[in-house]
Structures are given as structure tokens and as C-alpha cells.
Protein backbone atom coordinates (compact mmCIF):
# COMPACT_ATOMS: atom_id res chain seq x y z
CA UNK A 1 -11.58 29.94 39.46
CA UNK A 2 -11.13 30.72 35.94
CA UNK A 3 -13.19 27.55 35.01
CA UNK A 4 -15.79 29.30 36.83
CA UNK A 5 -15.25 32.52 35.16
CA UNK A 6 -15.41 31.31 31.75
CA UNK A 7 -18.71 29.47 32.17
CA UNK A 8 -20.30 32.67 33.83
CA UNK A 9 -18.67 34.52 30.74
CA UNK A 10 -20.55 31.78 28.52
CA UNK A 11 -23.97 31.76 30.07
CA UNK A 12 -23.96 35.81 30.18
CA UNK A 13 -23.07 35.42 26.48
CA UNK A 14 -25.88 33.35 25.87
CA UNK A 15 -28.34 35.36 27.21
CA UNK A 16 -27.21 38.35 25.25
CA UNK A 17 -29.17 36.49 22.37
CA UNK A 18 -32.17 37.09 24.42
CA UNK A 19 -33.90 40.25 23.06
CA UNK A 20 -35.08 41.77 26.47
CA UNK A 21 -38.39 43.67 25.68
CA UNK A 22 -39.73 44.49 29.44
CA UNK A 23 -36.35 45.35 31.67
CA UNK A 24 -38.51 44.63 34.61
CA UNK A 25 -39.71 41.59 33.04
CA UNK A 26 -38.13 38.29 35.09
CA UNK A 27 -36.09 38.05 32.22
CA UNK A 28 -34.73 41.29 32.08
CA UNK A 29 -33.97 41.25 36.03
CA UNK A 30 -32.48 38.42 36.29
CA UNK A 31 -29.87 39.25 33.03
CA UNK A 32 -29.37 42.33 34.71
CA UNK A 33 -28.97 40.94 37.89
CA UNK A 34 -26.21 38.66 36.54
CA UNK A 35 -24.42 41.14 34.78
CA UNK A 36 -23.74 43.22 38.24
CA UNK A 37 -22.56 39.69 39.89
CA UNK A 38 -20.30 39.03 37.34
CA UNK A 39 -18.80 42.52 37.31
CA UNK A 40 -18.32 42.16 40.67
CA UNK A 41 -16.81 39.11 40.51
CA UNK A 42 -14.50 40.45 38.04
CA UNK A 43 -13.66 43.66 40.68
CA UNK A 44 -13.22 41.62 43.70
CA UNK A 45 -10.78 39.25 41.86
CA UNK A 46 -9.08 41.74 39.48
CA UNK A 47 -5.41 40.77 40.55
CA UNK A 48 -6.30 37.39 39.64
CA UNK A 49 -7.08 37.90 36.35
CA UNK A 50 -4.52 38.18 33.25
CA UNK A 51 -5.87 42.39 32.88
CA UNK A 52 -5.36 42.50 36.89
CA UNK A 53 -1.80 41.07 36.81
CA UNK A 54 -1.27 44.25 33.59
CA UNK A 55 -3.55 46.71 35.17
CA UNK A 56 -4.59 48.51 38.25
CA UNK A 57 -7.93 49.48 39.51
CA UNK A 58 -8.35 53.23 39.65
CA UNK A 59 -9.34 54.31 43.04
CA UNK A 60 -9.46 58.76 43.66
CA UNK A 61 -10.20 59.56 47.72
CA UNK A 62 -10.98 55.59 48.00
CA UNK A 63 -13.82 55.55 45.70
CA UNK A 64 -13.32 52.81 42.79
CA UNK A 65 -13.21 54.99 39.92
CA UNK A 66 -12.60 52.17 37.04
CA UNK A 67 -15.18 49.44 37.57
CA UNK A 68 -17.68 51.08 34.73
CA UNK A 69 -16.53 53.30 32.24
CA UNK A 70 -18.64 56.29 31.17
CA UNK A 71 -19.26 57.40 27.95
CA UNK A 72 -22.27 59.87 26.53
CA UNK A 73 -24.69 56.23 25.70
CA UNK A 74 -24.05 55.34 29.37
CA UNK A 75 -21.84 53.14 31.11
């Protein structure tokens, strides 16, 4: 598994370089689109990672509060 993570980690980094004009562009979707599957990757095997084994997920009246953190430029 964290084979697979890393080369995720490594193609998302690789299309960073990409400057994304048109975020509805094919481009655009499909960076964003891979983004949200490798955050939720991440989520669904937090305890497996070296963070999860540190760190808990935050979680108020069931709702995952911790999975994106807010700031005034966005999540």
C-alpha cells in the first residue's frame, strides 16, 4: 500500500507542473478529479499511515471535521 501511495503522491506531483488554464478543461477535471481520490484514499486509510498512527481524525456529531482544513483562500 504505501508503494501505491507514493506513486499516486508522484504522479499528483507531476501534474502540479501543469498550469491548468480552463478548470473544466479535461485537464483540469481530471487533476481535480485525482486530487479528491487521493484525499480519500488518504481518509479511508488514515490509521495506516505514519500521521494516522500520531493523529486522529476529528469527527463533531459524526461528521468528519478534519479531512480539509479551512482557511480565508479556501480549503
Amino acid at each position: 500500500m504505501e508503494n501505491d501511495l507514493l506513486a499516486i503522491i508522484d504522479t499528483f506531483k507531476q501534474c502540479q507542473e501543469i498550469e491548468i488554464t480552463d478548470e473544466n478543461s479535461d485537464t483540469g477535471k481530471g487533476l481535480f478529479y485525482m486530487e479528491k481520490q487521493l484525499e480519500d484514499f488518504i481518509i479511508h486509510n488514515w490509521e495506516e499511515t505514519e500521521l494516522g498512527k500520531r493523529y486522529n481524525l476529528i469527527f463533531e456529531e459524526g461528521e468528519l471535521k478534519s479531512q480539509q482544513y479551512r482557511t480565508d483562500s479556501g480549503n
